[in-house]
C-alpha atoms as a PDB file:
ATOM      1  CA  UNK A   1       8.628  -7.059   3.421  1.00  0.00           C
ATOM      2  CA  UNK A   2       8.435  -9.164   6.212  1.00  0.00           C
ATOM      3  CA  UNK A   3       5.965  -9.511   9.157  1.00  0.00           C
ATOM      4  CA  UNK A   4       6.242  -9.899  12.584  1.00  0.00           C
ATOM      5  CA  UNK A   5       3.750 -10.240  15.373  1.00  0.00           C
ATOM      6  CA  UNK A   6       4.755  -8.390  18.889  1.00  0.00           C
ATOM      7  CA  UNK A   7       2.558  -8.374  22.316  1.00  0.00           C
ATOM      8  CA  UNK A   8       3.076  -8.028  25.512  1.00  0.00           C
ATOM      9  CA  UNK A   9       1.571  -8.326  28.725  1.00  0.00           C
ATOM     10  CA  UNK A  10      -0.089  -4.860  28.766  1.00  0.00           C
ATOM     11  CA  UNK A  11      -1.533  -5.017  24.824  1.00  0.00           C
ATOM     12  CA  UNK A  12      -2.737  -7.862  23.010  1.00  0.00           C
ATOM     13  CA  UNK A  13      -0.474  -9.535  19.744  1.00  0.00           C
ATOM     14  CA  UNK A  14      -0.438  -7.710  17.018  1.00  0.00           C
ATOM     15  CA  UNK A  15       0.220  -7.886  13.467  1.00  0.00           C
ATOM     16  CA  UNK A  16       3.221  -5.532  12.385  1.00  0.00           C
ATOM     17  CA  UNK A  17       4.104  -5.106   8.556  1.00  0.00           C
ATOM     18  CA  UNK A  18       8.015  -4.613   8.280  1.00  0.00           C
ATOM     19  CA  UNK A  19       9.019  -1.855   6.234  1.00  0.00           C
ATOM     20  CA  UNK A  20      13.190  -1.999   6.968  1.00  0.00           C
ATOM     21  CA  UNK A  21      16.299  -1.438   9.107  1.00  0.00           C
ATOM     22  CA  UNK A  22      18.951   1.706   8.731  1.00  0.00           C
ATOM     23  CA  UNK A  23      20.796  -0.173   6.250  1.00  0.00           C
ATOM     24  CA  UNK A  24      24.691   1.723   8.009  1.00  0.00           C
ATOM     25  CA  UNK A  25      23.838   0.503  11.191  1.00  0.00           C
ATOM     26  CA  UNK A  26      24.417  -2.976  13.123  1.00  0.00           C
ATOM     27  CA  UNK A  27      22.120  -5.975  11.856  1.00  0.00           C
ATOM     28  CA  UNK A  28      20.894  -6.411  15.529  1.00  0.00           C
ATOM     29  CA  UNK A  29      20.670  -3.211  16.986  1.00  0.00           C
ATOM     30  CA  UNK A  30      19.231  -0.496  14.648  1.00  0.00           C
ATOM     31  CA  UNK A  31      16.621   2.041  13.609  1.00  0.00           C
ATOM     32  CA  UNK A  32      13.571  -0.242  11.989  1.00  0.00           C
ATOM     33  CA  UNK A  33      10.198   0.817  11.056  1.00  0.00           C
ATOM     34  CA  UNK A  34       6.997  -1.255  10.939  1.00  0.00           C
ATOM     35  CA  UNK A  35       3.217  -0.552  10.054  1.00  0.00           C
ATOM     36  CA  UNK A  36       0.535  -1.944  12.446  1.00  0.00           C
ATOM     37  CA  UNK A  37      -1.820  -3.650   9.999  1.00  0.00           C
ATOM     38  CA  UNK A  38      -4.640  -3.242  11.946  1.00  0.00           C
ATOM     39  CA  UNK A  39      -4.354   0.467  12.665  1.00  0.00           C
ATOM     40  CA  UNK A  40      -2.148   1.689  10.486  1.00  0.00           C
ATOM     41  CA  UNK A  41       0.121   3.191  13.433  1.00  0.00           C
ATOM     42  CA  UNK A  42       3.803   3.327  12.585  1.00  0.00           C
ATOM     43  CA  UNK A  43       6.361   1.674  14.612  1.00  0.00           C
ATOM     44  CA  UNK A  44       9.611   3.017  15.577  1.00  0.00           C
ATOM     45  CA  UNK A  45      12.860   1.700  16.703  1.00  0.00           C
ATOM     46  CA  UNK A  46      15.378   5.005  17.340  1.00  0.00           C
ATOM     47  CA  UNK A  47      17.917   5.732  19.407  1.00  0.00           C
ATOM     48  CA  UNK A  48      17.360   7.551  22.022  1.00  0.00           C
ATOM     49  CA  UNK A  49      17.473  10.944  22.186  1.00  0.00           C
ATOM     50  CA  UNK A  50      20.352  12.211  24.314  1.00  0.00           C
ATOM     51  CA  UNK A  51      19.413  15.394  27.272  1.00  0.00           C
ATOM     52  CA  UNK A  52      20.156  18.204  24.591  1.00  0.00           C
ATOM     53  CA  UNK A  53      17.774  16.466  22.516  1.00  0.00           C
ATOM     54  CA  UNK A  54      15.384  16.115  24.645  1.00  0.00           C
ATOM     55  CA  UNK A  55      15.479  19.420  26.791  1.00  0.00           C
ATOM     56  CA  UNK A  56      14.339  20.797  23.278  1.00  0.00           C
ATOM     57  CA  UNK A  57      11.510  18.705  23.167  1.00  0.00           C
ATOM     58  CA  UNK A  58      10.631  19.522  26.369  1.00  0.00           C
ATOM     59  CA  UNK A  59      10.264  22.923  25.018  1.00  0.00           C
ATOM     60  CA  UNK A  60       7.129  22.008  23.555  1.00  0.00           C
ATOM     61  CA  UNK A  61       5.772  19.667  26.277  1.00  0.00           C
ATOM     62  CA  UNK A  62       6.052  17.084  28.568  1.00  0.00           C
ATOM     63  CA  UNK A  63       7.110  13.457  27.911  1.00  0.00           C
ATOM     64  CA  UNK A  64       5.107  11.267  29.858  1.00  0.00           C
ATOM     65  CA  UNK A  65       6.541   8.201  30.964  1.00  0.00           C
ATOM     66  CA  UNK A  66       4.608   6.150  28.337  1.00  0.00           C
ATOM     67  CA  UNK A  67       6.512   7.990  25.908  1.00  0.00           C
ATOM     68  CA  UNK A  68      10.285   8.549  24.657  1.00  0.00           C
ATOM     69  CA  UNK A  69      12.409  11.275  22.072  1.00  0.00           C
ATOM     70  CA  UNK A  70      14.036   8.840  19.854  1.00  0.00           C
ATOM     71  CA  UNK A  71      16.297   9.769  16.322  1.00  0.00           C
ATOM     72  CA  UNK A  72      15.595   8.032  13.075  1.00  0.00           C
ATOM     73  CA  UNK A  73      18.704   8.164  10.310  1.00  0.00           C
ATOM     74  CA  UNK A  74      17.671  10.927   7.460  1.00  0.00           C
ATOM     75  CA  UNK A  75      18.619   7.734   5.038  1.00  0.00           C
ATOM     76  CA  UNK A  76      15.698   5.809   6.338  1.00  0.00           C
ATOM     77  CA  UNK A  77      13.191   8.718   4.775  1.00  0.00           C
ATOM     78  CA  UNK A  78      12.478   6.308   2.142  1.00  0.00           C
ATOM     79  CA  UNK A  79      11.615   3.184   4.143  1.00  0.00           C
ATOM     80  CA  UNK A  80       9.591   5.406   6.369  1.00  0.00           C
ATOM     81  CA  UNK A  81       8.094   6.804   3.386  1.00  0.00           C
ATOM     82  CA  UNK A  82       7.182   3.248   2.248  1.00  0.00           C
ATOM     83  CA  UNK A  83       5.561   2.456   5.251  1.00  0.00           C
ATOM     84  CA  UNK A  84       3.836   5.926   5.489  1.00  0.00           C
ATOM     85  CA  UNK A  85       2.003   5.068   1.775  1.00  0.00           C
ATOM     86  CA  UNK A  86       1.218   1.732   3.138  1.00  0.00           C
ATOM     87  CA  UNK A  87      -0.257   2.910   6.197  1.00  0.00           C
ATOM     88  CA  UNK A  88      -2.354   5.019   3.668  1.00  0.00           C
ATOM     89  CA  UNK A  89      -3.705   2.121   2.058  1.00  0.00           C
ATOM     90  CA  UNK A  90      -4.535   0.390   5.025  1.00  0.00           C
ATOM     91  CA  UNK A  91      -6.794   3.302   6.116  1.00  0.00           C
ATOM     92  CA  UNK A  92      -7.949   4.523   3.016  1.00  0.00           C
ATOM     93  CA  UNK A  93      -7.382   7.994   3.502  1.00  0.00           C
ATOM     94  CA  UNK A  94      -5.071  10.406   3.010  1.00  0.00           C
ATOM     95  CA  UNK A  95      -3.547  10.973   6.609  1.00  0.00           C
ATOM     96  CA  UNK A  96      -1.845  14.101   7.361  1.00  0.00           C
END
């Protein structure tokens, strides 16, 4: 695993555990997944899902402008899996 630190304007840096990319997808633009070390929040990189997609999720609720429908690869279930343990550890609870 690799890290990687990520800020922008808005939020300060932060320190992001890399758990992997969809391994069938292109090197630079794919589904990752990361763990935020100091929360334990995941961190997603999907596409995006398309207006059928999303007019289901908007069956549920809004999505606010701070927030997007994206798809993660069934393959990557281990890697998020992976980073879901390791978020785990970082809190030292069982999240559910």
């Amino acid at each position: 695993m690799q890290q990687a630190a990520i800020g922008s304007t808005q939020e300060m840096a932060m320190s992001l555990l890399f758990f992997g990319k969809d391994p069938d997808s292109d090197e630079d633009n794919c589904p990752s997944v990361w763990v935020d070390e100091e929360n334990a929040d995941l961190v997603l990189q999907g596409t995006k899902g398309n207006d059928t997609t999303q007019a289901e999720c908007l069956t549920f609720g809004s999505i606010p402008e701070t927030e997007a429908v994206i798809r993660i690869p069934a393959r990557m279930v281990p890697q998020i899996r992976k980073a879901c343990d390791a978020a785990e550890r970082t809190t030292g609870t069982v999240l559910h």
